[in-house]
C-alpha atoms as a PDB file:
ATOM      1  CA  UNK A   1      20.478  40.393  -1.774  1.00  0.00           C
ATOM      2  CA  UNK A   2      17.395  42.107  -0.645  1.00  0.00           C
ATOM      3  CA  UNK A   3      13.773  42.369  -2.388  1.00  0.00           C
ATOM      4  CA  UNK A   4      11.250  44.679  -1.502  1.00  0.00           C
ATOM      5  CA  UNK A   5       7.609  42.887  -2.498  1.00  0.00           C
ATOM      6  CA  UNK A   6       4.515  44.134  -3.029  1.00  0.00           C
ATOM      7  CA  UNK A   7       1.154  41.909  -3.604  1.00  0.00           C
ATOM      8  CA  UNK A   8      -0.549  43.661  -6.821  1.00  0.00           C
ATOM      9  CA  UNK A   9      -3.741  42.876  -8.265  1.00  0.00           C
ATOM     10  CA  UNK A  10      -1.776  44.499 -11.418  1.00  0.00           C
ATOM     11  CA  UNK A  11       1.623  46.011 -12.316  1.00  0.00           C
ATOM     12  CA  UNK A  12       3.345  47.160 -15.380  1.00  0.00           C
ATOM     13  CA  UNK A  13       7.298  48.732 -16.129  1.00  0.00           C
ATOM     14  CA  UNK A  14       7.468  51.110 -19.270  1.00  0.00           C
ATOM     15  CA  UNK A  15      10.537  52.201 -20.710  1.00  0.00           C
ATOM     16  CA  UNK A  16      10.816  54.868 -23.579  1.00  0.00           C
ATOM     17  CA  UNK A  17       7.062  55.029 -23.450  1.00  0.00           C
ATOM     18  CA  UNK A  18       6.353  51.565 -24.098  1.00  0.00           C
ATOM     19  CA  UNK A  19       5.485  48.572 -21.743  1.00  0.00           C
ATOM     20  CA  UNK A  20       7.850  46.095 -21.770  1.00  0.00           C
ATOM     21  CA  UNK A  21       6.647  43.749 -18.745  1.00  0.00           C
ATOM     22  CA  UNK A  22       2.937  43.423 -17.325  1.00  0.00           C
ATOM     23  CA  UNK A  23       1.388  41.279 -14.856  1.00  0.00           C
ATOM     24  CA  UNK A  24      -2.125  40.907 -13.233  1.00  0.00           C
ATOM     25  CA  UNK A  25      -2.684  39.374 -10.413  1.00  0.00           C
ATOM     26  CA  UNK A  26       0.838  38.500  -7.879  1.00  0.00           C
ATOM     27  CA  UNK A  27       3.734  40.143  -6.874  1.00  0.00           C
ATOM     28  CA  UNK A  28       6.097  43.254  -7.974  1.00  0.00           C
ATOM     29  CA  UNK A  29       9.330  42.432  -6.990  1.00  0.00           C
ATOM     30  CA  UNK A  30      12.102  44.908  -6.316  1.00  0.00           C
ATOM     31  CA  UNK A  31      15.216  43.545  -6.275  1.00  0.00           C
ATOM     32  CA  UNK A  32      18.511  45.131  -4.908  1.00  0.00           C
ATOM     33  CA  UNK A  33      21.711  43.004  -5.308  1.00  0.00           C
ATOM     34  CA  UNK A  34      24.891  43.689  -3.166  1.00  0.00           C
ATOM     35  CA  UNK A  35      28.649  43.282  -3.246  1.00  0.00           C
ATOM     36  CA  UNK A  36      28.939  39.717  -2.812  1.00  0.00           C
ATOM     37  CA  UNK A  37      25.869  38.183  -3.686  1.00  0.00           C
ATOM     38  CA  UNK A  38      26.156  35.228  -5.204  1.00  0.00           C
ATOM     39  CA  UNK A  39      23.967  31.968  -6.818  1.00  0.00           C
ATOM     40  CA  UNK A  40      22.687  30.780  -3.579  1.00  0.00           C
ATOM     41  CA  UNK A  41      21.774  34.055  -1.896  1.00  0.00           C
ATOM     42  CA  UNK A  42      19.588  34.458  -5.328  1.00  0.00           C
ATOM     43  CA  UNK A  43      18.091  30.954  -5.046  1.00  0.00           C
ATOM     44  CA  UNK A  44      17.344  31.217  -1.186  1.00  0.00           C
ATOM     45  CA  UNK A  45      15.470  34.605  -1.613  1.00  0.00           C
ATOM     46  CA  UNK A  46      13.652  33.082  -4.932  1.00  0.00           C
ATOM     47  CA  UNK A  47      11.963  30.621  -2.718  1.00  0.00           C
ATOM     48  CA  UNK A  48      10.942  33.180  -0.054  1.00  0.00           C
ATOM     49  CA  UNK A  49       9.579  35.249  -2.766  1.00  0.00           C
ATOM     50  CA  UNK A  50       7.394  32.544  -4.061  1.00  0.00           C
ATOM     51  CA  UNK A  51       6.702  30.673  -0.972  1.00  0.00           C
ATOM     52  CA  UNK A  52       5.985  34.098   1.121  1.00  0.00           C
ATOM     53  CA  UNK A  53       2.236  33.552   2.552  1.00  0.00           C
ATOM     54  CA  UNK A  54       0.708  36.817   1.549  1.00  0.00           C
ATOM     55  CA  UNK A  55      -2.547  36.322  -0.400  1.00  0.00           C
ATOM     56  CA  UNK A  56      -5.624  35.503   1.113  1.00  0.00           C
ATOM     57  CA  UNK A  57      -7.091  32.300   1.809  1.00  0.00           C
ATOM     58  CA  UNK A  58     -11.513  31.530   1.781  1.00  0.00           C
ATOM     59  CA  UNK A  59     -11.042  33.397   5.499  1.00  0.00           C
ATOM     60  CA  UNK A  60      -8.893  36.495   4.361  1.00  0.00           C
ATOM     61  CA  UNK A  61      -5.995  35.323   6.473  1.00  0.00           C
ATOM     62  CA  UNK A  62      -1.979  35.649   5.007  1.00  0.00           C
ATOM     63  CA  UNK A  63      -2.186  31.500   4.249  1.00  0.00           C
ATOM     64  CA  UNK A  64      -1.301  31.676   0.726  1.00  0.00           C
ATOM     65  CA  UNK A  65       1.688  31.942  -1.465  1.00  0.00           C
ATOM     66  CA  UNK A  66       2.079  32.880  -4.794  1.00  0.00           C
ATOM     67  CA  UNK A  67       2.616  29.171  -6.170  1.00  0.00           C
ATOM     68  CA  UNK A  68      -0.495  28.208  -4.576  1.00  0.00           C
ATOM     69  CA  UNK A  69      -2.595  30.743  -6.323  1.00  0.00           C
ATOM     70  CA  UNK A  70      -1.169  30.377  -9.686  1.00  0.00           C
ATOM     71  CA  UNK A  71       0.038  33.861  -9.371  1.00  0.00           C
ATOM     72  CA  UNK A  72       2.550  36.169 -11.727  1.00  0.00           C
ATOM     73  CA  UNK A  73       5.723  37.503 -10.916  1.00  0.00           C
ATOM     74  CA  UNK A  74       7.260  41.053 -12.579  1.00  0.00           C
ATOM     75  CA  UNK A  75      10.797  41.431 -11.534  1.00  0.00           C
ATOM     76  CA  UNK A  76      12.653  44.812 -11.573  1.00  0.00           C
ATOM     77  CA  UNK A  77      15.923  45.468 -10.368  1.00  0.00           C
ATOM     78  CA  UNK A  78      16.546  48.119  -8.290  1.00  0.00           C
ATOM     79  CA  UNK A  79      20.346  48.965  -7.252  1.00  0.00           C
ATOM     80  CA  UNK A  80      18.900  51.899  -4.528  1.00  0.00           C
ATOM     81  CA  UNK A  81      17.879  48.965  -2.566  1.00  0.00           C
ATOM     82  CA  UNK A  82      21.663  48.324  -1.773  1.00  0.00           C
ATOM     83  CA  UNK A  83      22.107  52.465  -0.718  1.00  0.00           C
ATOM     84  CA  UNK A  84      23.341  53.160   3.241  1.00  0.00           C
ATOM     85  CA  UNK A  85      20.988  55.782   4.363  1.00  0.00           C
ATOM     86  CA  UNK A  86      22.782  55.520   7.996  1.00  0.00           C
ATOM     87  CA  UNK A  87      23.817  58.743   7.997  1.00  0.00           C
ATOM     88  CA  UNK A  88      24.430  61.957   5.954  1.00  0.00           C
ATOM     89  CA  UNK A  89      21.472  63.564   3.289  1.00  0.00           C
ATOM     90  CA  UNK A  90      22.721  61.509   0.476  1.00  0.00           C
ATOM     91  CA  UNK A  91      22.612  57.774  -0.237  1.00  0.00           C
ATOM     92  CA  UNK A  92      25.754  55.779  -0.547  1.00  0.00           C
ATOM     93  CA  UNK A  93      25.524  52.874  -3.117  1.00  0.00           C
ATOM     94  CA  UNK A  94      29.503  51.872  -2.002  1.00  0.00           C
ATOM     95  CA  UNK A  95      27.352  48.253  -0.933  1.00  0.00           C
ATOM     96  CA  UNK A  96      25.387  47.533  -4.432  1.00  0.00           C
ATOM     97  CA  UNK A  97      27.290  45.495  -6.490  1.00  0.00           C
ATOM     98  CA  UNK A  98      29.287  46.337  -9.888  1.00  0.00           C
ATOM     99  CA  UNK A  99      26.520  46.891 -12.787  1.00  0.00           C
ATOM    100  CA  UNK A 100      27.554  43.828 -14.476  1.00  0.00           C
ATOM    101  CA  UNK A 101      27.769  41.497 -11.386  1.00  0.00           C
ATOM    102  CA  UNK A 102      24.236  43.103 -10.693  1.00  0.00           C
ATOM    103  CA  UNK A 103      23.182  41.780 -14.392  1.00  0.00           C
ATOM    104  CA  UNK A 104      24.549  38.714 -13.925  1.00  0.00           C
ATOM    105  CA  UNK A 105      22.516  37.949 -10.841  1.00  0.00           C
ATOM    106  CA  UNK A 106      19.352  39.816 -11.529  1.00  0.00           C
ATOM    107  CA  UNK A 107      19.386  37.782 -15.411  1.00  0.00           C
ATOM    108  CA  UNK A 108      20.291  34.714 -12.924  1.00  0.00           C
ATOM    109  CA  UNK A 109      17.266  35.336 -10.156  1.00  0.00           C
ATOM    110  CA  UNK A 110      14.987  35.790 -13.564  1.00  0.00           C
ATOM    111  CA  UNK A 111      16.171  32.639 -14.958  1.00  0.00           C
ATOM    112  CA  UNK A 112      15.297  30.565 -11.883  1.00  0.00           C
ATOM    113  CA  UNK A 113      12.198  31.914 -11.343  1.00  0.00           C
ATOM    114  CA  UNK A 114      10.723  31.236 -14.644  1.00  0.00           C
ATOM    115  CA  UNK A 115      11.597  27.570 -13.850  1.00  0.00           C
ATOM    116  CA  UNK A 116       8.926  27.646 -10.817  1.00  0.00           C
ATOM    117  CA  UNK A 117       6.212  31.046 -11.799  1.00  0.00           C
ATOM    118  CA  UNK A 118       3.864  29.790 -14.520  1.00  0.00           C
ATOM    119  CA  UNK A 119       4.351  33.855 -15.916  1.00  0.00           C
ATOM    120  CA  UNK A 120       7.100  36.150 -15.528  1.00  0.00           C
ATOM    121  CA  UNK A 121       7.530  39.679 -17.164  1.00  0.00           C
ATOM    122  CA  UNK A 122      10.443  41.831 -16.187  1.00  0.00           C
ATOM    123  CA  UNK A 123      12.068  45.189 -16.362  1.00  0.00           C
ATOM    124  CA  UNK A 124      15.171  46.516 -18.203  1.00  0.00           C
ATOM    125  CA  UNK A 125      18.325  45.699 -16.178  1.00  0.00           C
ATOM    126  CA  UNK A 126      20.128  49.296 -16.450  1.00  0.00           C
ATOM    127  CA  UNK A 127      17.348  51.794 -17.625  1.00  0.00           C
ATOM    128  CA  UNK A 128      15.126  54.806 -16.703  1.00  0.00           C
ATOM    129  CA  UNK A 129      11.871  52.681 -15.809  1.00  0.00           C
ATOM    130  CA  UNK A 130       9.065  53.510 -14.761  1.00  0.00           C
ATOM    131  CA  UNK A 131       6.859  50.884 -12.562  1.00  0.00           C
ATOM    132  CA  UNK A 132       2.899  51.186 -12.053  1.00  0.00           C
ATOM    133  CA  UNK A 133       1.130  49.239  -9.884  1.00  0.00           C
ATOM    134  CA  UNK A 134      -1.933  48.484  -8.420  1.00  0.00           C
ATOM    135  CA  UNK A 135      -0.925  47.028  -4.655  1.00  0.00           C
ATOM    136  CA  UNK A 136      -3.672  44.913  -3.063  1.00  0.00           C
ATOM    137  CA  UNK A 137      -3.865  45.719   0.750  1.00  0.00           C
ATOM    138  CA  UNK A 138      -1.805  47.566   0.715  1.00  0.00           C
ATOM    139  CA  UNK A 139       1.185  44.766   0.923  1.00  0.00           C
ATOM    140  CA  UNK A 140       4.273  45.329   0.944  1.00  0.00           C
ATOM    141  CA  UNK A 141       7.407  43.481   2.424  1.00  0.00           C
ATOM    142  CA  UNK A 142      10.877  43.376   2.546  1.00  0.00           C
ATOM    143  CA  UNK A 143      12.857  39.930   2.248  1.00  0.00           C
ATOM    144  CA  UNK A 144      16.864  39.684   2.548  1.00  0.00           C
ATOM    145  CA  UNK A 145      18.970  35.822   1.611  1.00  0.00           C
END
């Protein structure tokens, strides 16, 4: 399980036309989810994710996570996370887990996470999104369980 974060001072996903998750200030979180994943690979990344120290403190230094600025949190899934670009022109996506085992863990990552963010929006397991974001910094990281 892998997540690709970026610090945003905003971010929205829109499906059909129509935003269905929003955030202002904290991070977009991209989140790939592999052939055996499981609970604990979810729950170990969800604390890295809201523990990472990327927001600045009174000195601008990385000393801040998003718990300890009150931050949001959008999660969208995002199966091309999981591709093998190794070799070839094409990605392989033979390592991103079955679409419903994928559901399962992404609705099971969102569940957990509302239990420590004060706000969480999300995207549409499954569908043609579209993501817009403002990144701060830019920052952007990637974080694997």
């Amino acid at each position: 399980m892998q997540a690709l974060i970026q610090r945003v001072l905003e971010a929205k996903v829109v499906v059909d036309g129509k935003a269905i998750g929003e955030i202002k200030q904290g991070i977009l979180v991209l989140l790939g989810i592999e052939k055996g994943d499981e609970e604990q690979k979810s729950d170990k990344l969800l604390k890295k994710v809201m523990g990472y120290r990327i927001f600045p403190d009174k000195e601008g230094k990385m000393n801040l996570s998003l718990k300890d600025i009150e931050g949001q949190l959008l999660v969208v899934s995002q199966f091309t996370l999981a591709a093998d670009t190794k070799k070839g022109m094409r990605p392989s996506f033979s390592s991103a887990a079955v679409p419903s085992e994928g559901e399962r863990l992404y609705n099971y990552f969102v569940s957990q996470a509302k239990e420590y963010a004060s706000h969480v929006e999300t995207g549409e397991f499954g569908a043609d999104m579209k993501v817009h974001l403002v990144n701060d910094g830019p920052v952007t990281f990637r974080l694997e369980s």
